[in-house]
Protein backbone atom coordinates (compact mmCIF):
# COMPACT_ATOMS: atom_id res chain seq x y z
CA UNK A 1 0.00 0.00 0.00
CA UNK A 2 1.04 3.90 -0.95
CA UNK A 3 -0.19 7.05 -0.06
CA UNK A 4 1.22 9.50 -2.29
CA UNK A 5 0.68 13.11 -0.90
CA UNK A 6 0.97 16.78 -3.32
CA UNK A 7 1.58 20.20 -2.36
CA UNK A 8 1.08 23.08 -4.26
CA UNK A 9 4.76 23.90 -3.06
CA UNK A 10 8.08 21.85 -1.84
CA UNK A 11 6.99 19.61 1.08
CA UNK A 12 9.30 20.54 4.32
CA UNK A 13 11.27 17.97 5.62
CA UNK A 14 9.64 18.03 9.18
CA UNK A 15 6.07 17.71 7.58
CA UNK A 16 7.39 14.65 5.68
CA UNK A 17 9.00 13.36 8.95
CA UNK A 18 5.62 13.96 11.04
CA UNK A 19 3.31 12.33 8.32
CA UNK A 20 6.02 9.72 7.71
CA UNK A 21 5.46 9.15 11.60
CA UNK A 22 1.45 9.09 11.32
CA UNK A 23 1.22 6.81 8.77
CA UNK A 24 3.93 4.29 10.33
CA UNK A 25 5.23 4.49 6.86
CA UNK A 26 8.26 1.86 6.51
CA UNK A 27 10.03 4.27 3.54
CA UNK A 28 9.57 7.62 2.15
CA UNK A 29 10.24 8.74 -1.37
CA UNK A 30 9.96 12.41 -2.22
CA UNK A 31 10.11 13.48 -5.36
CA UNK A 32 10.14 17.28 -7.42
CA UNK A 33 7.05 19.63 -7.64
CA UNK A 34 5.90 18.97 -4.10
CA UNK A 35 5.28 14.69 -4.03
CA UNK A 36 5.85 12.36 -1.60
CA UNK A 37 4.99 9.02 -0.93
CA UNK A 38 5.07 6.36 1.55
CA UNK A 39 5.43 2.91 1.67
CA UNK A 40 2.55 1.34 5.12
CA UNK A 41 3.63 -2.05 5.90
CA UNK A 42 2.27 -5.05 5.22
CA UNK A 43 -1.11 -5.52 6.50
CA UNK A 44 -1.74 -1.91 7.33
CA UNK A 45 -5.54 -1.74 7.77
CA UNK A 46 -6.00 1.97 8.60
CA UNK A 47 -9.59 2.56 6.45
CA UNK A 48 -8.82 5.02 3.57
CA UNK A 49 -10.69 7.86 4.99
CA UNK A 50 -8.03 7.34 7.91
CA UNK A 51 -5.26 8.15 5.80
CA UNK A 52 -6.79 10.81 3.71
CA UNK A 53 -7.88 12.51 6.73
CA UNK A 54 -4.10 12.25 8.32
CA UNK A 55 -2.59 13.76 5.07
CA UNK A 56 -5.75 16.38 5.33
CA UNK A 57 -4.61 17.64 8.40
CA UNK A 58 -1.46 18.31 6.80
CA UNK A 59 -2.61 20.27 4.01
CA UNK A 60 -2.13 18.08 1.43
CA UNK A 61 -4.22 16.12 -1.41
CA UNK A 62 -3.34 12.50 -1.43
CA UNK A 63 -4.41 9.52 -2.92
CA UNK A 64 -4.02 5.91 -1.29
CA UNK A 65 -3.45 2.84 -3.73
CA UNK A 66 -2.56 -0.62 -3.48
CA UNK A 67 -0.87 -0.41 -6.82
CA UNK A 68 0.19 3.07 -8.40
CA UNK A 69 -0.34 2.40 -12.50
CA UNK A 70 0.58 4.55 -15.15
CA UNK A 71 -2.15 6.12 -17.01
CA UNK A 72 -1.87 4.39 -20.40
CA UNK A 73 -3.12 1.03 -18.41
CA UNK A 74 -6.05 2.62 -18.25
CA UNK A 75 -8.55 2.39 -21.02
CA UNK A 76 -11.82 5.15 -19.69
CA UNK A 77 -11.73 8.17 -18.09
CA UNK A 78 -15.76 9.11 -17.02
CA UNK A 79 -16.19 12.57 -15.56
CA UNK A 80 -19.39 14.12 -13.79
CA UNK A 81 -19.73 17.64 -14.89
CA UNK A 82 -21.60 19.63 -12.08
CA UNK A 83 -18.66 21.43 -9.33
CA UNK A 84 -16.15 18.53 -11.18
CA UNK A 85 -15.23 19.41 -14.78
CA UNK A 86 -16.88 22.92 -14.07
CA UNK A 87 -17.20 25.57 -11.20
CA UNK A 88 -21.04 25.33 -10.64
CA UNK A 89 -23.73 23.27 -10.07
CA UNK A 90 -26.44 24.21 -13.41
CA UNK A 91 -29.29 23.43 -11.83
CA UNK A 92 -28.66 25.89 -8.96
CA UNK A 93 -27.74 28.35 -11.53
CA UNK A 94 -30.70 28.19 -13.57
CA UNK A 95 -32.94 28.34 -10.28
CA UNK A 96 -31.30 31.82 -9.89
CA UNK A 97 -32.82 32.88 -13.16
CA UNK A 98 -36.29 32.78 -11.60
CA UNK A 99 -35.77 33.41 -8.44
CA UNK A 100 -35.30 30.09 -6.84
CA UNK A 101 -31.73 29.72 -6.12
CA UNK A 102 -31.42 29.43 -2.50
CA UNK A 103 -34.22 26.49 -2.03
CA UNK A 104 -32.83 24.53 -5.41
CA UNK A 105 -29.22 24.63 -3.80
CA UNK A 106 -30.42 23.56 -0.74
CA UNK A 107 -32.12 20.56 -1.92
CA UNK A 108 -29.13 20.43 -4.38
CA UNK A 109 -26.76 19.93 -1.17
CA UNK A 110 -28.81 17.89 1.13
CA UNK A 111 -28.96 15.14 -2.10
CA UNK A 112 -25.49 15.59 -2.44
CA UNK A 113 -23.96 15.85 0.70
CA UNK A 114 -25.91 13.08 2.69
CA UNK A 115 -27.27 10.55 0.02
CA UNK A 116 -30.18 10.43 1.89
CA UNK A 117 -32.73 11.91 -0.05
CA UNK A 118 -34.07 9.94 -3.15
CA UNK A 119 -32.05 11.26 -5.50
CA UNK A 120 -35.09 10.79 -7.91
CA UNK A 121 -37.76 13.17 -6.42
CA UNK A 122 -35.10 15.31 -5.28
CA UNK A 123 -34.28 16.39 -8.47
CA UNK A 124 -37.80 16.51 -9.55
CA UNK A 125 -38.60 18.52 -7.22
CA UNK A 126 -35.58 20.71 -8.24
CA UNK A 127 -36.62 21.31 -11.77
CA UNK A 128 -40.25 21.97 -11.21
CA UNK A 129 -39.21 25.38 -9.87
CA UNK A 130 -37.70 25.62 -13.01
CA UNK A 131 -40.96 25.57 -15.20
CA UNK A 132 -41.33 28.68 -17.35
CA UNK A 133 -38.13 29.44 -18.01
CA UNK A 134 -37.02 30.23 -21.41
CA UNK A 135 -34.40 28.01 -23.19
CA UNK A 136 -32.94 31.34 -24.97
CA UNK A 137 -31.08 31.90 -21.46
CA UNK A 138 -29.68 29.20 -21.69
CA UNK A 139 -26.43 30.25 -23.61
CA UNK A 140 -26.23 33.53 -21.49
CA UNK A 141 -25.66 30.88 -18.35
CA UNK A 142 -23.18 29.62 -19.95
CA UNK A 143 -21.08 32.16 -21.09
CA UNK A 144 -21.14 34.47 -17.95
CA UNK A 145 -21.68 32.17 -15.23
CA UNK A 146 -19.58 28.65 -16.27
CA UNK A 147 -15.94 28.32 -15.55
CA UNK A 148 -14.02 25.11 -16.26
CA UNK A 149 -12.19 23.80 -12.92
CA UNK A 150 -8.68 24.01 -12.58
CA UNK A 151 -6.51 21.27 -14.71
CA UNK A 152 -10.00 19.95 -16.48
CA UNK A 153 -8.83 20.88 -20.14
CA UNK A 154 -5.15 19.62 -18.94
CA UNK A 155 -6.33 16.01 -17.75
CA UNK A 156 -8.75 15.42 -20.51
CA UNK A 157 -5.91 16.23 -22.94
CA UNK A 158 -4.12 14.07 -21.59
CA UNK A 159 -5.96 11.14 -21.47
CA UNK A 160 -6.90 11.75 -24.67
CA UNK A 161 -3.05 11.49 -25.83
CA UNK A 162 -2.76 8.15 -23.38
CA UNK A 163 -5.15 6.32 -25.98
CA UNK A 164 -8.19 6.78 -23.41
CA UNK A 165 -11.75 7.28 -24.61
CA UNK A 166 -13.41 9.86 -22.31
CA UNK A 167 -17.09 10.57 -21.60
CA UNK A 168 -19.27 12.76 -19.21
CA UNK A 169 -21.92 10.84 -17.43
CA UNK A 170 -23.69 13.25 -15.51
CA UNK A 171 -27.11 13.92 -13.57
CA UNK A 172 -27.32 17.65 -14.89
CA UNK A 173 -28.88 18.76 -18.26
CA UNK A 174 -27.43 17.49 -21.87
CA UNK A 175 -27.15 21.18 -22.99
CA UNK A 176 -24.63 21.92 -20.97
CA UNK A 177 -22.69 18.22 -21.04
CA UNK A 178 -22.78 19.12 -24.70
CA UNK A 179 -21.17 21.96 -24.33
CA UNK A 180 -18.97 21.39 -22.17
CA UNK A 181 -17.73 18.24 -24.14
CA UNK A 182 -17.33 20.02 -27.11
CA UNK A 183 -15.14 22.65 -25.43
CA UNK A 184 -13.26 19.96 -23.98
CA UNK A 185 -13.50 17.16 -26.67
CA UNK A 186 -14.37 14.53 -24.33
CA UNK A 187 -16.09 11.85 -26.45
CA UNK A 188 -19.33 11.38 -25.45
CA UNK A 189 -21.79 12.75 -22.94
CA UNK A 190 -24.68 11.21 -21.18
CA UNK A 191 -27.17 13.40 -19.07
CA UNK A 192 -30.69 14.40 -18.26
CA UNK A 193 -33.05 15.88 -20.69
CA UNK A 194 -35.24 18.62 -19.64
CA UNK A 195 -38.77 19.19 -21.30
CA UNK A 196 -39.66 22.11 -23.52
CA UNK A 197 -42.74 23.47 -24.42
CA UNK A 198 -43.38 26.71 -26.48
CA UNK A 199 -39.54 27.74 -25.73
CA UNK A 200 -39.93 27.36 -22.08
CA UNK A 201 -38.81 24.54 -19.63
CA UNK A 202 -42.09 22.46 -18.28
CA UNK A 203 -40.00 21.87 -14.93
CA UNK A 204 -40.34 18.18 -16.10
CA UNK A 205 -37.88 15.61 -17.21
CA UNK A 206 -37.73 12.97 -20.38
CA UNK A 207 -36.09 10.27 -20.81
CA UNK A 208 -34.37 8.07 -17.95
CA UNK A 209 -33.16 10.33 -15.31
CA UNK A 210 -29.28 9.78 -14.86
CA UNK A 211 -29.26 8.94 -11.08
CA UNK A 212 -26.57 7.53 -9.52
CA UNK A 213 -27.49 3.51 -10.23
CA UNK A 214 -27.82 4.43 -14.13
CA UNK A 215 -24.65 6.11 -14.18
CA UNK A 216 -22.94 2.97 -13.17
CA UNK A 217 -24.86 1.40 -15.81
CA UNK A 218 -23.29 3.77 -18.39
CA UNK A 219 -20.00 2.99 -17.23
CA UNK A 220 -20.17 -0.49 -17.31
CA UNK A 221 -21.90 -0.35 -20.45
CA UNK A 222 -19.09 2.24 -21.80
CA UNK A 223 -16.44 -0.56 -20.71
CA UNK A 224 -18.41 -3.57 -22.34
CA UNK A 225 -18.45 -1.60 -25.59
CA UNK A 226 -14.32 -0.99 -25.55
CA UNK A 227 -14.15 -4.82 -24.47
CA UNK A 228 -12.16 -3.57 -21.14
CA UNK A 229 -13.21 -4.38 -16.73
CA UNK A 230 -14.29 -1.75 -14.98
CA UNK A 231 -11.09 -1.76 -13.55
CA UNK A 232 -9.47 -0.28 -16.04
CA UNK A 233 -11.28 2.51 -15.56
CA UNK A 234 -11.11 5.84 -13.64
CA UNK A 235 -13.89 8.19 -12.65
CA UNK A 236 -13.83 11.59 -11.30
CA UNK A 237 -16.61 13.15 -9.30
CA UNK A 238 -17.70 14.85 -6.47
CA UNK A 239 -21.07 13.76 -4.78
CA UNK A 240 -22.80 10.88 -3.51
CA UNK A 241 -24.32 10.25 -6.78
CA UNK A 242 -21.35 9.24 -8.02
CA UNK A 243 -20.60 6.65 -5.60
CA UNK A 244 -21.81 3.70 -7.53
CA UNK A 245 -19.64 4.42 -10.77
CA UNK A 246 -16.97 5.01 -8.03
CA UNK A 247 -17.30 1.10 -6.52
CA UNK A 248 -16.65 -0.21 -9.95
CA UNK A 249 -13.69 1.77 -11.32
CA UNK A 250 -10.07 1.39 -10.65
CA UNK A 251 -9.23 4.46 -9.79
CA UNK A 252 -12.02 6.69 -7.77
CA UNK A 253 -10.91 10.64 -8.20
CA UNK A 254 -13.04 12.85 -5.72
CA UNK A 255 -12.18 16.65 -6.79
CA UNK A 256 -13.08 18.79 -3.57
CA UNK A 257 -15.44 15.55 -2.49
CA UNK A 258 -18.58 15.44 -0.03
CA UNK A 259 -17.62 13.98 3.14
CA UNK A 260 -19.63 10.71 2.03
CA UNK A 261 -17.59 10.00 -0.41
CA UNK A 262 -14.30 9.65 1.25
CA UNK A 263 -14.27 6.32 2.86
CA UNK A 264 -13.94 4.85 -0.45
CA UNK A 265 -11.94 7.20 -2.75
CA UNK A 266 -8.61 6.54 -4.03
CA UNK A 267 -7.48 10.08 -4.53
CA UNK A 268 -8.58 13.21 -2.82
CA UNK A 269 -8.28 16.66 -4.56
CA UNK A 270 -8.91 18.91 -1.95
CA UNK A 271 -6.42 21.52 -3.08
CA UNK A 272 -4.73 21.31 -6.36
CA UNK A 273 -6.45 21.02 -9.97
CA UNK A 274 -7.49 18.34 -11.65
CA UNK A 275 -4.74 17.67 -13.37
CA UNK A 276 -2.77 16.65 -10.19
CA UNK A 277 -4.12 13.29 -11.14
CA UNK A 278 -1.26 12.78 -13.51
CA UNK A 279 1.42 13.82 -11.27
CA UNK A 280 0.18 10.21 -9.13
CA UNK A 281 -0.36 8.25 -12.18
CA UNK A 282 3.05 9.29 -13.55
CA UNK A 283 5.12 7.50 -10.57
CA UNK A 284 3.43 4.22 -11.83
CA UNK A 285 5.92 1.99 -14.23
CA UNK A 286 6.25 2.72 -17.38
CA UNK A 287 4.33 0.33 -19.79
């Protein structure tokens, strides 16, 4: 087992020595642009969230793995879109359009945060405050208000250039997916649809609603169709709705995760960009 820690900056010495200590780590390797990692002994059977948290307390993003691979062994990279590959959360946005922005985001963060609420007629709920709102603002949203997060363009690139295919599976709304994965040139995109009428939203949904059990479904589907395991694949997300793709990949990324996701995430970005990932996946061998 590893836990391979990043700073921003150079890691001190004593923090290395005091994390080194906390982790009963049996040998440390640091290497350039702020990386460390640390070999537990055999057996170690601290719980994940364990050693996140220790590194957490430190200040530093880390990412615990029994075996650190390169990323051309991978064959999928699957991204949620919603405060992952972008700053906001749509839905919340839109609410703010008519008025509504304060209860959507609440409901927004109690589905999120706890995964206790039915995902389902949570987000029902969320777009029927939505009805009556024209699609021609639609674009105007998305030029002023989304941002892509730090490192997204750089990781997808990447991957790209690795030989992985890449897709967005997502529980927001297919205009902005699309978007987004043009901007990005992510290969495919899978999200909700929201119903029109006369140019405005209905504050219904059509189609299958993307909730977390169908997004596993589109990544195991996703891997069927290359011919690969879900093991050789990683997804990056944020939120409890996520969780299920999560179980099934190889590598689970959670980029500035809710605290129920932790206890089973590989790598925690709670700090640096998204494109950290690589510096992990880059001490992996060469294949």
């Amino acid at each position: 087992m590893q836990v391979v820690v990043q700073s921003a900056t150079s890691l001190a010495a004593p923090v290395v020595e005091r994390l080194a200590q906390s982790l009963q780590a049996t040998h440390v390797s640091c290497g350039d642009a702020g990386i460390a990692a640390f070999t537990l002994p055999p057996g170690s059977d601290k719980p994940r969230d364990v050693l996140h948290a220790l590194c957490q307390e430190a200040g530093l993003d880390s990412a615990v793995l029994r075996q650190v691979r390169p990323l051309s062994d991978f064959k999928l990279i699957v991204f949620d879109m919603d405060s992952t590959l972008i700053n906001i959360e749509c839905i919340d946005e839109l609410a703010d359009l008519v008025g509504k922005k304060q209860e959507v985001a609440a409901l927004t963060e109690q589905a999120m945060q706890s995964g206790k609420v039915d995902y389902d007629t949570s987000l029902r709920m969320r777009t029927r405050l939505l009805a009556g709102l024209p699609v021609r603002d639609f674009p105007r949203l998305y030029e002023e208000r989304v941002r892509f997060s730090p490192g997204a363009r750089t990781l997808v690139a990447a991957a790209r250039q690795a030989g992985l295919k890449t897709a967005i599976v997502s529980g927001g709304f297919d205009y902005f997916t699309g978007r987004v994965r043009e901007e990005l040139g992510v290969d495919a995109h899978y999200s909700n649809h929201l119903a029109v009428s006369g140019g405005c939203l209905t504050g219904e949904l059509e189609g299958t609603l993307i909730n977390a059990h169908v997004k596993a479904q589109h990544l195991t589907r996703l891997c069927a169709e290359i011919g690969i395991p879900t093991s050789d694949a990683i997804v990056v997300g944020d939120g409890s709705n996520d969780r299920n793709m999560m179980a099934l990949a190889g590598l689970s990324v959670g980029f500035r995760p809710k605290p129920i996701l932790r206890p089973m995430l590989d790598m925690v970005i709670d700090h640096l960009g998204l494109d950290s990932v690589l510096n992990v996946l880059a001490l992996g061998p060469a294949r």
